[in-house]
N, C-alpha and C. Protein backbone atom coordinates (compact mmCIF):
# COMPACT_ATOMS: atom_id res chain seq x y z
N UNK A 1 -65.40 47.80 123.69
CA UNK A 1 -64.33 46.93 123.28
C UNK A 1 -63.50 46.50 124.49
N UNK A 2 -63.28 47.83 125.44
CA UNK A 2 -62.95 47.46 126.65
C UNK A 2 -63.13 46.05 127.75
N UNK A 3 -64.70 45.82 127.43
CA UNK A 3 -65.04 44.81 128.12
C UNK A 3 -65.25 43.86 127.51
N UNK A 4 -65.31 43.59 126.14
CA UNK A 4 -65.02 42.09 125.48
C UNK A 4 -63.60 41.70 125.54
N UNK A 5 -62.38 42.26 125.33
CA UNK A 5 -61.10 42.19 126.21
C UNK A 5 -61.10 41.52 127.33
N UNK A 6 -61.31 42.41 128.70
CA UNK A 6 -61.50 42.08 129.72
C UNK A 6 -62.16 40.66 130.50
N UNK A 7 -63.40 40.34 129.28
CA UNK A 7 -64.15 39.00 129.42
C UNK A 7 -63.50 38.06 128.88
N UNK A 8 -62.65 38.46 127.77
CA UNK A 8 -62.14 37.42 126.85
C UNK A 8 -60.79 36.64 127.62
N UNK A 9 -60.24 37.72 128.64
CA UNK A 9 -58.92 37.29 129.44
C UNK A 9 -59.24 37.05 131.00
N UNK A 10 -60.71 36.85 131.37
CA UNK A 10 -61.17 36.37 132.39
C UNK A 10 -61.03 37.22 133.50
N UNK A 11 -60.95 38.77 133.16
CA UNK A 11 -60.47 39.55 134.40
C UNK A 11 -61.56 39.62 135.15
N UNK A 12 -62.81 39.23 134.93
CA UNK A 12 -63.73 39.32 136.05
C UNK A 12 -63.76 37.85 137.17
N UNK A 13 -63.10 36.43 136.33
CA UNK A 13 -63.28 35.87 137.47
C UNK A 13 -61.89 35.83 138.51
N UNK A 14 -60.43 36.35 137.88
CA UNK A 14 -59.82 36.56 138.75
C UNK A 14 -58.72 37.76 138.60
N UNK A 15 -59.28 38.41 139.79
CA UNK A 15 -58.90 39.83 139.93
C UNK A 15 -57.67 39.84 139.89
N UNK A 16 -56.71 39.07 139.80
CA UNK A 16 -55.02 39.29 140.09
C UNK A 16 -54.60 39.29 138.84
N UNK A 17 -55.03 39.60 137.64
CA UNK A 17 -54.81 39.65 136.31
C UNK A 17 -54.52 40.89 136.27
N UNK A 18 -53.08 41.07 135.69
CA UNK A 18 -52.48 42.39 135.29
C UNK A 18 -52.17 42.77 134.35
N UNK A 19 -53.11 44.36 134.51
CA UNK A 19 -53.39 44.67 133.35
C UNK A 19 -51.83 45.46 132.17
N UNK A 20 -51.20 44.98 132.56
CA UNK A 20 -50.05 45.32 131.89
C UNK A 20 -49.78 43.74 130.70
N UNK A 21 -49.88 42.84 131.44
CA UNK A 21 -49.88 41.62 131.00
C UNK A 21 -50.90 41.58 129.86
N UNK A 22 -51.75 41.77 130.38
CA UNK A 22 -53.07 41.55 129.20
C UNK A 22 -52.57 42.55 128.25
N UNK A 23 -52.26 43.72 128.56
CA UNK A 23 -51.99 44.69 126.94
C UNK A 23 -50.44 43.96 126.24
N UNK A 24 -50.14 43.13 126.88
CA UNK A 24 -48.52 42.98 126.42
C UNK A 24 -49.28 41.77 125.64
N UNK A 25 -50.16 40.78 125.81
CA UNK A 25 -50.35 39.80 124.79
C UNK A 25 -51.65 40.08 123.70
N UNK A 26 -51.81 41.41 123.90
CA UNK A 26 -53.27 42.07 122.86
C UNK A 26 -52.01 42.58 121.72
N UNK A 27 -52.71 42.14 120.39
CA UNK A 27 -51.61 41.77 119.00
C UNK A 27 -52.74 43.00 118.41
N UNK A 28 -52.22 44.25 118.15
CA UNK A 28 -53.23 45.40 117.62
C UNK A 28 -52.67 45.20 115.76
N UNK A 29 -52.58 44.22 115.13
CA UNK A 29 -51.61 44.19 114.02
C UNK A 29 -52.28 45.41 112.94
N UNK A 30 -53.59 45.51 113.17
CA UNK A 30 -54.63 46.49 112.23
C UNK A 30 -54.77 47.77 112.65
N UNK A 31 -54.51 48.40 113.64
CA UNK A 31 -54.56 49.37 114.99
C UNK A 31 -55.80 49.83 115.00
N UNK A 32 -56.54 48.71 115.62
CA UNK A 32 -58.09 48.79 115.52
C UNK A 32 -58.22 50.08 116.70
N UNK A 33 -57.28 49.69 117.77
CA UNK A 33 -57.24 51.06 118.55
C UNK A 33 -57.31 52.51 118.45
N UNK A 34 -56.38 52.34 117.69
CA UNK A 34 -55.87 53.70 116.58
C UNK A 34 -57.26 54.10 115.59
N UNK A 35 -57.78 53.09 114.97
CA UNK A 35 -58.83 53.72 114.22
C UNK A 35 -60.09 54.46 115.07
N UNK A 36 -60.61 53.57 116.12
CA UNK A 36 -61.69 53.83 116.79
C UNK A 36 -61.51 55.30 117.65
N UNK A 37 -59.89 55.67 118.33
CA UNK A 37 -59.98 56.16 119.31
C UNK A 37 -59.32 58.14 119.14
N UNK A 38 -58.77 57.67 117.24
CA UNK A 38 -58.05 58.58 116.86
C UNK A 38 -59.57 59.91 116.00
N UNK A 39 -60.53 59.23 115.92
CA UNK A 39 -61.33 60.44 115.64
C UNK A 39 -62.16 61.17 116.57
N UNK A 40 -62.28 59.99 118.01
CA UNK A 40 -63.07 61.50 118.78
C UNK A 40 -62.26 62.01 119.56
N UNK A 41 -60.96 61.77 119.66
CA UNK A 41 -59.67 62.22 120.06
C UNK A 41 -59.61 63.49 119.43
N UNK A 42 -60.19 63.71 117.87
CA UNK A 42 -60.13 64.75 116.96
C UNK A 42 -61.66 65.79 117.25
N UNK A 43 -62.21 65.29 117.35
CA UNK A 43 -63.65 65.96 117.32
C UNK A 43 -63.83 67.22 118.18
N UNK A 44 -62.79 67.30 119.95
CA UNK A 44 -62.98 68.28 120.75
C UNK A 44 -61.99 69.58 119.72
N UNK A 45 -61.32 69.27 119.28
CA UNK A 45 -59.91 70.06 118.81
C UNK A 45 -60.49 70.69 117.44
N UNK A 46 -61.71 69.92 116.90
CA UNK A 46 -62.08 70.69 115.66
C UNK A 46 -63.44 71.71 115.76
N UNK A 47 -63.82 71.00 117.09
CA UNK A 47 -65.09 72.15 117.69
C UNK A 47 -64.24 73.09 118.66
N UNK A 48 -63.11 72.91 119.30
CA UNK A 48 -62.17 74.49 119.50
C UNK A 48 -62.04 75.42 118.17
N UNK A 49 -61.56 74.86 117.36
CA UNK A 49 -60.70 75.58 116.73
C UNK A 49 -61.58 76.44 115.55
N UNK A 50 -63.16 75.65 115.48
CA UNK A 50 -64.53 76.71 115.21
C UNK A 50 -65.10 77.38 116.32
N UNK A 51 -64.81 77.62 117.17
CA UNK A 51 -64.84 78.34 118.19
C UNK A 51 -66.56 78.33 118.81
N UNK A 52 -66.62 76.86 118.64
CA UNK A 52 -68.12 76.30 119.15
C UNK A 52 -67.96 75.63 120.87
């Protein structure tokens, strides 16, 4: 997802694109972020806590 972003705001043809900028005009209204990044965020913490 990282790099359809990145392609979509042209950061490969010019490098002076900041990446603060680009997250300030990315509109997450669905928190597609949040969905994708919040379960394997979970996955190390539930194989601790079975002690695998």
């Amino acid at each position: 997802m990282i790099s359809a972003i990145g392609s979509d705001f042209g950061v490969e043809h010019d490098k002076t694109v900041d990446p603060e900028e680009v997250a300030n005009e990315l509109d997450d209204i669905v928190g597609t972020f949040y969905t994708y990044t919040l379960p394997a965020a979970l996955v190390p913490l539930k194989m601790k806590k079975e002690g695998k």
